[in-house]
N, C-alpha and C. Protein backbone atom coordinates (compact mmCIF):
# COMPACT_ATOMS: atom_id res chain seq x y z
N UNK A 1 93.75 135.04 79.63
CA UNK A 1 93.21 133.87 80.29
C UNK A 1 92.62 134.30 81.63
N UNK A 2 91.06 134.24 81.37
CA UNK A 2 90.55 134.47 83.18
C UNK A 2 90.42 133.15 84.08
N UNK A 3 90.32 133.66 84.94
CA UNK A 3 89.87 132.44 86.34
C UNK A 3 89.10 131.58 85.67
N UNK A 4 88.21 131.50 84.78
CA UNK A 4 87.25 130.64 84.39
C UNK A 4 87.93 129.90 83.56
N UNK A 5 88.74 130.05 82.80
CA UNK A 5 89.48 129.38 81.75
C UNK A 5 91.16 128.26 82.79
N UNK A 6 91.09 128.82 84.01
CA UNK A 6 91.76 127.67 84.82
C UNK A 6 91.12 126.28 84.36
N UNK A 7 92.30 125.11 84.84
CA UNK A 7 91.33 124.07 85.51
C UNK A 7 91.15 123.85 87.05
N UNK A 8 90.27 123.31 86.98
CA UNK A 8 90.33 123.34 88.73
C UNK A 8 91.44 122.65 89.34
N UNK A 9 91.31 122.86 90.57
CA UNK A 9 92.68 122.40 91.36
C UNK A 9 92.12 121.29 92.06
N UNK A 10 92.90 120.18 92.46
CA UNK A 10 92.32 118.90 92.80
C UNK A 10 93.12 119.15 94.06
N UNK A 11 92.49 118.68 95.55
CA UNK A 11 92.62 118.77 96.50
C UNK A 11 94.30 117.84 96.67
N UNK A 12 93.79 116.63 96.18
CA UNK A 12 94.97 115.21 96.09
C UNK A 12 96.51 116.21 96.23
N UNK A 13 96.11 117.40 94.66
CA UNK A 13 97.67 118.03 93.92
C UNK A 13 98.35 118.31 95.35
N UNK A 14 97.31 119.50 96.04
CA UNK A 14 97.90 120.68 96.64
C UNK A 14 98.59 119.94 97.83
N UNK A 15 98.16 118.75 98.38
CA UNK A 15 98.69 118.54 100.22
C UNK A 15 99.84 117.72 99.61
N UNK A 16 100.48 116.65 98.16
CA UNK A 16 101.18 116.45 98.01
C UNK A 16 102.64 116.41 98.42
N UNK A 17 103.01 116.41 99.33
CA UNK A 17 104.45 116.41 100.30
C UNK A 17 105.52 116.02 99.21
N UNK A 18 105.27 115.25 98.08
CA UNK A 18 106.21 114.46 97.57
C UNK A 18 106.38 115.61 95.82
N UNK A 19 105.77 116.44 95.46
CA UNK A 19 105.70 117.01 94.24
C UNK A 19 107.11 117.15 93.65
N UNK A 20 108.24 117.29 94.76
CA UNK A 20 109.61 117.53 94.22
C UNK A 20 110.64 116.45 94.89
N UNK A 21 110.14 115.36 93.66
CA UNK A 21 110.33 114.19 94.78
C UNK A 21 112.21 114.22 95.01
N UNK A 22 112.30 113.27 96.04
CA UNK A 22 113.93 113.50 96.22
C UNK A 22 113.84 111.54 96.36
N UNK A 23 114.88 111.02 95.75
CA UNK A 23 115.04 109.73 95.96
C UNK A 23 115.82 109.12 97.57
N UNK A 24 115.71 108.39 98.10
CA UNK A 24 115.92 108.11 98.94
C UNK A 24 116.92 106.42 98.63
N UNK A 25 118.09 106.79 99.47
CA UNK A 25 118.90 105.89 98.97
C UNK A 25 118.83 105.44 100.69
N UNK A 26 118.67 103.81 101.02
CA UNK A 26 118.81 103.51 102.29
C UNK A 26 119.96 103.42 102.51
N UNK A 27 121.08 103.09 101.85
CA UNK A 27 122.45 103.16 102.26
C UNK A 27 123.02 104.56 102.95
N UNK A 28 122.61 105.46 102.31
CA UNK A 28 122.73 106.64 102.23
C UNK A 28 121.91 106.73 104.00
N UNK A 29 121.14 106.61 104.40
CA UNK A 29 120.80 107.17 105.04
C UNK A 29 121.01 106.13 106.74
N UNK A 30 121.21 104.68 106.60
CA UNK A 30 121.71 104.30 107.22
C UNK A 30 121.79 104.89 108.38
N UNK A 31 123.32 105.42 108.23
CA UNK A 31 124.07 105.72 109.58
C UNK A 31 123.60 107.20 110.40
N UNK A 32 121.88 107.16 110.24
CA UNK A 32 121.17 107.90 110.81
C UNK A 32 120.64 107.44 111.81
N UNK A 33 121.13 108.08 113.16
CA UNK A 33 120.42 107.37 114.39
C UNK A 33 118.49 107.47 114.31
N UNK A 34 118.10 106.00 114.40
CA UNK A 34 116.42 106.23 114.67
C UNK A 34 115.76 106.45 115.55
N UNK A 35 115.13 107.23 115.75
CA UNK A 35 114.36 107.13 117.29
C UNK A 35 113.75 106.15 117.64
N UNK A 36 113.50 105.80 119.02
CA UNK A 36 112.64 105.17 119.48
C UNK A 36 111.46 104.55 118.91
N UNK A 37 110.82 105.87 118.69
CA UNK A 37 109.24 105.87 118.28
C UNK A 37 108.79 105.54 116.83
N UNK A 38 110.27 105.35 116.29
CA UNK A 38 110.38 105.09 115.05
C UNK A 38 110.70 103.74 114.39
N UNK A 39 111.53 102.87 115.62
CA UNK A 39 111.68 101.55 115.29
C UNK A 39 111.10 100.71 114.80
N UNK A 40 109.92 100.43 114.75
CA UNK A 40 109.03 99.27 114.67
C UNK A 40 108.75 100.02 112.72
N UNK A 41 108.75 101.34 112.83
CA UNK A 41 107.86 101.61 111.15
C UNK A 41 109.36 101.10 110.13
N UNK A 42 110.61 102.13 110.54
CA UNK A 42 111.87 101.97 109.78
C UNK A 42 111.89 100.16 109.76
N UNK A 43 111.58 99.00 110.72
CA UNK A 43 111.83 97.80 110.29
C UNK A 43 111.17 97.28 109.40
N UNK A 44 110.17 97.81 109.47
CA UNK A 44 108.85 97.25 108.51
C UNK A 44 108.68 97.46 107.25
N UNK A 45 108.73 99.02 107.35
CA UNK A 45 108.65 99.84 105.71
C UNK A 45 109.94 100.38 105.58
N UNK A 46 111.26 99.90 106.01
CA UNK A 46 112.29 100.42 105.45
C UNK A 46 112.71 102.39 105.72
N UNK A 47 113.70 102.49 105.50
CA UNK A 47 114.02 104.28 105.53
C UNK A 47 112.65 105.15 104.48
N UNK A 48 113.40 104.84 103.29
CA UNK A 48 112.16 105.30 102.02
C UNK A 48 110.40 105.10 102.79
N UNK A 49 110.51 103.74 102.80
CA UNK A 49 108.61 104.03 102.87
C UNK A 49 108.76 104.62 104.80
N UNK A 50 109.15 104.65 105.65
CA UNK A 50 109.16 105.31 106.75
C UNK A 50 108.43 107.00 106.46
N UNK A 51 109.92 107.28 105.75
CA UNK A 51 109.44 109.14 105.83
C UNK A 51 108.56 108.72 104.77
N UNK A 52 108.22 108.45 103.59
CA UNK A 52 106.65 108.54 102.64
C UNK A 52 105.37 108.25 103.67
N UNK A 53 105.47 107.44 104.63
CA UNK A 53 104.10 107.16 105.46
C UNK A 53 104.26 108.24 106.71
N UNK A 54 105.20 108.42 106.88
CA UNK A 54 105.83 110.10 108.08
C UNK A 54 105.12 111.49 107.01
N UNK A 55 105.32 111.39 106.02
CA UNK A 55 104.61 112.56 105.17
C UNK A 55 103.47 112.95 105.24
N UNK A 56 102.88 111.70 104.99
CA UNK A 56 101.51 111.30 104.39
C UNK A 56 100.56 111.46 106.00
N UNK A 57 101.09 110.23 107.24
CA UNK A 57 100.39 110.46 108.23
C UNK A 57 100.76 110.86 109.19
N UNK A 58 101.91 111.30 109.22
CA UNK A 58 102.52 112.03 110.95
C UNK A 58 101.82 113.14 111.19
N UNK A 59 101.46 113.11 112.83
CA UNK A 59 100.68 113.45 113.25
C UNK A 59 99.30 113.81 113.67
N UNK A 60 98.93 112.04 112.94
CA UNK A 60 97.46 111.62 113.13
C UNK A 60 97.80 110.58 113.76
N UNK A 61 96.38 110.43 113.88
CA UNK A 61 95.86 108.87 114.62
C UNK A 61 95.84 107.91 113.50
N UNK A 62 96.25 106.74 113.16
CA UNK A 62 96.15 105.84 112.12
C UNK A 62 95.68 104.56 112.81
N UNK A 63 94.25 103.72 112.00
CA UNK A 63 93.88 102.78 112.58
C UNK A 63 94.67 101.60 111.75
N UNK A 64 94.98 100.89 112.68
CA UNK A 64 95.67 99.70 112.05
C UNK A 64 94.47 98.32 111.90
N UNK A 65 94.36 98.06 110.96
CA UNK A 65 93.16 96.94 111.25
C UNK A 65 93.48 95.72 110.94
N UNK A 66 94.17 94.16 111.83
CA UNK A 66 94.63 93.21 112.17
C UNK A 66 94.20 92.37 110.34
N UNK A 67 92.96 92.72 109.39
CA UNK A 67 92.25 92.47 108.35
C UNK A 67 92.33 93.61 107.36
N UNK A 68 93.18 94.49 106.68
CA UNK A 68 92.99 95.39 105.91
C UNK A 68 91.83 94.88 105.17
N UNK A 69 91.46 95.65 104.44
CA UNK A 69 89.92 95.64 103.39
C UNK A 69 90.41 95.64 102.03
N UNK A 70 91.83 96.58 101.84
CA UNK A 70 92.10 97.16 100.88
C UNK A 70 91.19 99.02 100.06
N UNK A 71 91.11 99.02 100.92
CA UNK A 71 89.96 99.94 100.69
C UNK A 71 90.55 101.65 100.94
N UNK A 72 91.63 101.50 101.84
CA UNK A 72 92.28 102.93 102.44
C UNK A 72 93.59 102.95 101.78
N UNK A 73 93.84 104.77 102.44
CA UNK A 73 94.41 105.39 101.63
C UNK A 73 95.94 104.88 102.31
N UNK A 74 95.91 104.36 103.17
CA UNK A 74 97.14 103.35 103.83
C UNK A 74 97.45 102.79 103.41
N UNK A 75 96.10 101.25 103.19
CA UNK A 75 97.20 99.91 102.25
C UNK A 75 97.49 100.32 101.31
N UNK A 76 96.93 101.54 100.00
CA UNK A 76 97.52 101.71 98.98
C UNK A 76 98.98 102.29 98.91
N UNK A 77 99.37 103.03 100.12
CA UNK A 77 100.96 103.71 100.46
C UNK A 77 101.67 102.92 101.15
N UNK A 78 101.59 101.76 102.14
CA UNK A 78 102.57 101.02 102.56
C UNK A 78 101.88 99.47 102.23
N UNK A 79 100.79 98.98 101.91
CA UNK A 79 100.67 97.42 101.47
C UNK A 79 99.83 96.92 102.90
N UNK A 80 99.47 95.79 102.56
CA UNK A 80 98.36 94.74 103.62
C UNK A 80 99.42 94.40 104.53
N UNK A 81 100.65 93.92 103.74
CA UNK A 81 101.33 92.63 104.89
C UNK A 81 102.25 94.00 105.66
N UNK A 82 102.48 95.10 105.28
CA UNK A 82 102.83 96.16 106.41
C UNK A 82 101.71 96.58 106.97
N UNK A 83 100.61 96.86 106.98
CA UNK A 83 99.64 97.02 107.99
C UNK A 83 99.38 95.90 108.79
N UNK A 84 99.45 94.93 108.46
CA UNK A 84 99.38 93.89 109.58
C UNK A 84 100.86 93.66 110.18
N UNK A 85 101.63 94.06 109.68
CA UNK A 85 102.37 93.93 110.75
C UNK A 85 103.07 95.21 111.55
N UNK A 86 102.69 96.23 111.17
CA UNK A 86 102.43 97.17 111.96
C UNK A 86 101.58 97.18 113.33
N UNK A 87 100.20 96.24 112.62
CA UNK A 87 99.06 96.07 114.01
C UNK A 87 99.39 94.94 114.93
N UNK A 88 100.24 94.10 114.10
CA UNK A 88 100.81 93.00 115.70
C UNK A 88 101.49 93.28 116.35
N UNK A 89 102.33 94.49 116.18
CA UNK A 89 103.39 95.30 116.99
C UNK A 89 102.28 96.28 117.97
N UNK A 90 100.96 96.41 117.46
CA UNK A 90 100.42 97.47 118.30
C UNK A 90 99.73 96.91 119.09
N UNK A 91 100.00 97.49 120.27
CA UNK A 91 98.92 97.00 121.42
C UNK A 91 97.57 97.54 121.37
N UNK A 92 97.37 98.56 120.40
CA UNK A 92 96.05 98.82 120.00
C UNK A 92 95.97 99.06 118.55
N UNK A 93 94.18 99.19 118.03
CA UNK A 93 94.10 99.32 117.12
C UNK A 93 94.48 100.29 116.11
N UNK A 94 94.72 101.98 116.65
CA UNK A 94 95.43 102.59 116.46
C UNK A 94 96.74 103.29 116.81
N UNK A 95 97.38 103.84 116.33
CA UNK A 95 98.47 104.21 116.63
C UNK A 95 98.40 105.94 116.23
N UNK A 96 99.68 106.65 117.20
CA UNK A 96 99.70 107.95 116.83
C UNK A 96 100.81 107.98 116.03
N UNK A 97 100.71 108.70 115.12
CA UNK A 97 101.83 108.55 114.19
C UNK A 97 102.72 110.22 114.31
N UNK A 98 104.10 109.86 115.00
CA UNK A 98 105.16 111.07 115.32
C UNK A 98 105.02 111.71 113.93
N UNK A 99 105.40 112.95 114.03
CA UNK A 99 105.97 113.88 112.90
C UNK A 99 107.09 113.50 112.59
N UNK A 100 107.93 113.86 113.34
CA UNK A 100 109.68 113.45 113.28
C UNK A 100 110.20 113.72 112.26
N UNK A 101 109.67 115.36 112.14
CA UNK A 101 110.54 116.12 111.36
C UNK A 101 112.32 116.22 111.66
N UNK A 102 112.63 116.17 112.22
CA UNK A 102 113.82 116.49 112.17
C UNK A 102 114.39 115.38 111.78
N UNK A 103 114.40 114.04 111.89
CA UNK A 103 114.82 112.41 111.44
C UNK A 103 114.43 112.57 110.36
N UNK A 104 113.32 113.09 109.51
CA UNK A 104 112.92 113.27 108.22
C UNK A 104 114.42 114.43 107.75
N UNK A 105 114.40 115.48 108.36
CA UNK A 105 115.13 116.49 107.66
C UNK A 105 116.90 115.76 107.46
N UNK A 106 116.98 114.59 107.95
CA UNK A 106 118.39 114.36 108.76
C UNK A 106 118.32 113.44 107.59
N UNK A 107 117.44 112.58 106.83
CA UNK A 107 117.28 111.60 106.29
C UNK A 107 117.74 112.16 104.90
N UNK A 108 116.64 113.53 104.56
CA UNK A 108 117.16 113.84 102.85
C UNK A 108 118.16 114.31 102.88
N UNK A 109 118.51 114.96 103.97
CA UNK A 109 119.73 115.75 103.87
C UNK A 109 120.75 114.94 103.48
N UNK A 110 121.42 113.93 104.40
CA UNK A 110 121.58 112.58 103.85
C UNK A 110 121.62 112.16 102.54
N UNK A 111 120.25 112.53 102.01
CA UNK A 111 120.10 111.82 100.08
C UNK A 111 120.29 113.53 99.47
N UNK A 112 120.92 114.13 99.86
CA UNK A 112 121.60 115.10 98.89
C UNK A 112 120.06 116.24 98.94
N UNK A 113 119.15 116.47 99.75
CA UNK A 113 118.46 117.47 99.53
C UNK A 113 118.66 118.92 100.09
N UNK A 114 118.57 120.27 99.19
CA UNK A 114 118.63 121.35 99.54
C UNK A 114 117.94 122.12 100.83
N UNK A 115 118.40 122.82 101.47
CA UNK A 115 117.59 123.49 102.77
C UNK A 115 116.00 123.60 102.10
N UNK A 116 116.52 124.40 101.20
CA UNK A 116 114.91 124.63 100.46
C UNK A 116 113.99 123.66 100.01
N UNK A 117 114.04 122.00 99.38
CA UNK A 117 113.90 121.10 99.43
C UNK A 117 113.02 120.81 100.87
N UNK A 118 113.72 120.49 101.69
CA UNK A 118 113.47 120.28 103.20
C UNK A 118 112.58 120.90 103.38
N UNK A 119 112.89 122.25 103.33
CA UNK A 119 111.83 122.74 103.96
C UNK A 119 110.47 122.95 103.35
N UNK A 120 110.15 122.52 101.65
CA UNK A 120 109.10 122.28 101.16
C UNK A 120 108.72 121.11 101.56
N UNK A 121 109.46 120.44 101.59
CA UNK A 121 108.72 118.71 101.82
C UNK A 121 108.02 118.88 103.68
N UNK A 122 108.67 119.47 104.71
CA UNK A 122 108.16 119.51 105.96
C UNK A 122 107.49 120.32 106.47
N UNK A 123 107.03 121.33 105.17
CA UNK A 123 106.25 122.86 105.14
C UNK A 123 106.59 123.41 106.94
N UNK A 124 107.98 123.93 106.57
CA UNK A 124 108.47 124.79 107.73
C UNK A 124 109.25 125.72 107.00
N UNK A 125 109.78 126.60 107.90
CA UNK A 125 110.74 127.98 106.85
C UNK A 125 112.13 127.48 106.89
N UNK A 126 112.04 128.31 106.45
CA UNK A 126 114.08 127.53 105.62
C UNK A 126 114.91 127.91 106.45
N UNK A 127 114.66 128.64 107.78
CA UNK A 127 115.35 128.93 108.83
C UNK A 127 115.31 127.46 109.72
N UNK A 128 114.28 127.20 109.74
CA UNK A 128 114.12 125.67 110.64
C UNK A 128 114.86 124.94 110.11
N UNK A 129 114.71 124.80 108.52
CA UNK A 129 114.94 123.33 107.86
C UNK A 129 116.63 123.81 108.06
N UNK A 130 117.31 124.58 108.07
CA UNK A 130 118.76 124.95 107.79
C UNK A 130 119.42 124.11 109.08
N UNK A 131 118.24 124.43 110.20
CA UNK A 131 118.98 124.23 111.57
C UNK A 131 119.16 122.78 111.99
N UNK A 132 117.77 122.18 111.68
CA UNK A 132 117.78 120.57 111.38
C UNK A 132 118.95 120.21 110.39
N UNK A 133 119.29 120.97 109.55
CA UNK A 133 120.07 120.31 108.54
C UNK A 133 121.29 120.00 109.08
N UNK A 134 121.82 121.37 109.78
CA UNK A 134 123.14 121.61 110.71
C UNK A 134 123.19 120.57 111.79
N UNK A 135 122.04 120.54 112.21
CA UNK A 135 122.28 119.47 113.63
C UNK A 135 122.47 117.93 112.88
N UNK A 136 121.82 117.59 112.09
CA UNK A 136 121.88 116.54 111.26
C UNK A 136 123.31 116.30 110.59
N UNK A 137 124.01 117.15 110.45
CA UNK A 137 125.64 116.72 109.84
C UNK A 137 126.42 116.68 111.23
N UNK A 138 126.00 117.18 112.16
CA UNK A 138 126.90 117.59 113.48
C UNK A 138 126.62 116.38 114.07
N UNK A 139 125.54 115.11 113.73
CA UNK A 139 126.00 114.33 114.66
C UNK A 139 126.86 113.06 114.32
């Protein structure tokens, strides 16, 4: 089988954060302190859709638009009536959206995920994800 006989690779596959998915139990993850910067998303979209929209957009700029269109790759991952109410919480139209890897790492760890796990889902080395993991049971 040569290179030509591949199929191509679809951009969508490769940035996939979620390929080895891990379920997320909110009970389970509960008695995880939230940050700050995190309050307003965890009330809105819950633990689960929190880190799925933390995957998807942490560490961009995300426009919140008071009228979704339906048209973006947003309302299709968290819904209209969470974008609007995401944008009445915002004093502007966009927002920066934290990484908050380590509240992510504290979260699966939580739902039973492996160092290695972790550290595929937050594309960091398994030395990081171990240490988040440790600080995450220690508190």
């Amino acid at each position: 089988m040569g290179a030509d006989d591949l199929p191509p690779i679809q951009f969508e596959d490769i940035r996939n954060p979620m390929r080895d998915p891990i379920e997320i139990d909110e009970e389970l993850a509960s008695g995880i302190s939230v940050p700050s910067q995190l309050a307003d998303f965890v009330e809105i979209l819950g633990i689960a859709g929190t880190v799925q929209f933390l995957l998807h957009f942490g560490g961009t700029e995300v426009y919140l638009p008071p009228h979704p269109s339906g048209r973006s790759r947003l309302e299709r991952l968290i819904g209209a009536d969470a974008i609007r109410a995401l944008s009445a919480r915002s004093a502007a139209l966009s927002v920066d959206v934290p990484l908050a890897n380590t509240w992510i790492a504290a979260v699966l760890t939580a739902n039973g995920a492996t160092t290695r796990q972790v550290a595929r889902h937050l594309r960091v080395t398994e030395r990081t994800a171990r240490r988040w993991r440790q600080k995450a049971r220690t508190r």
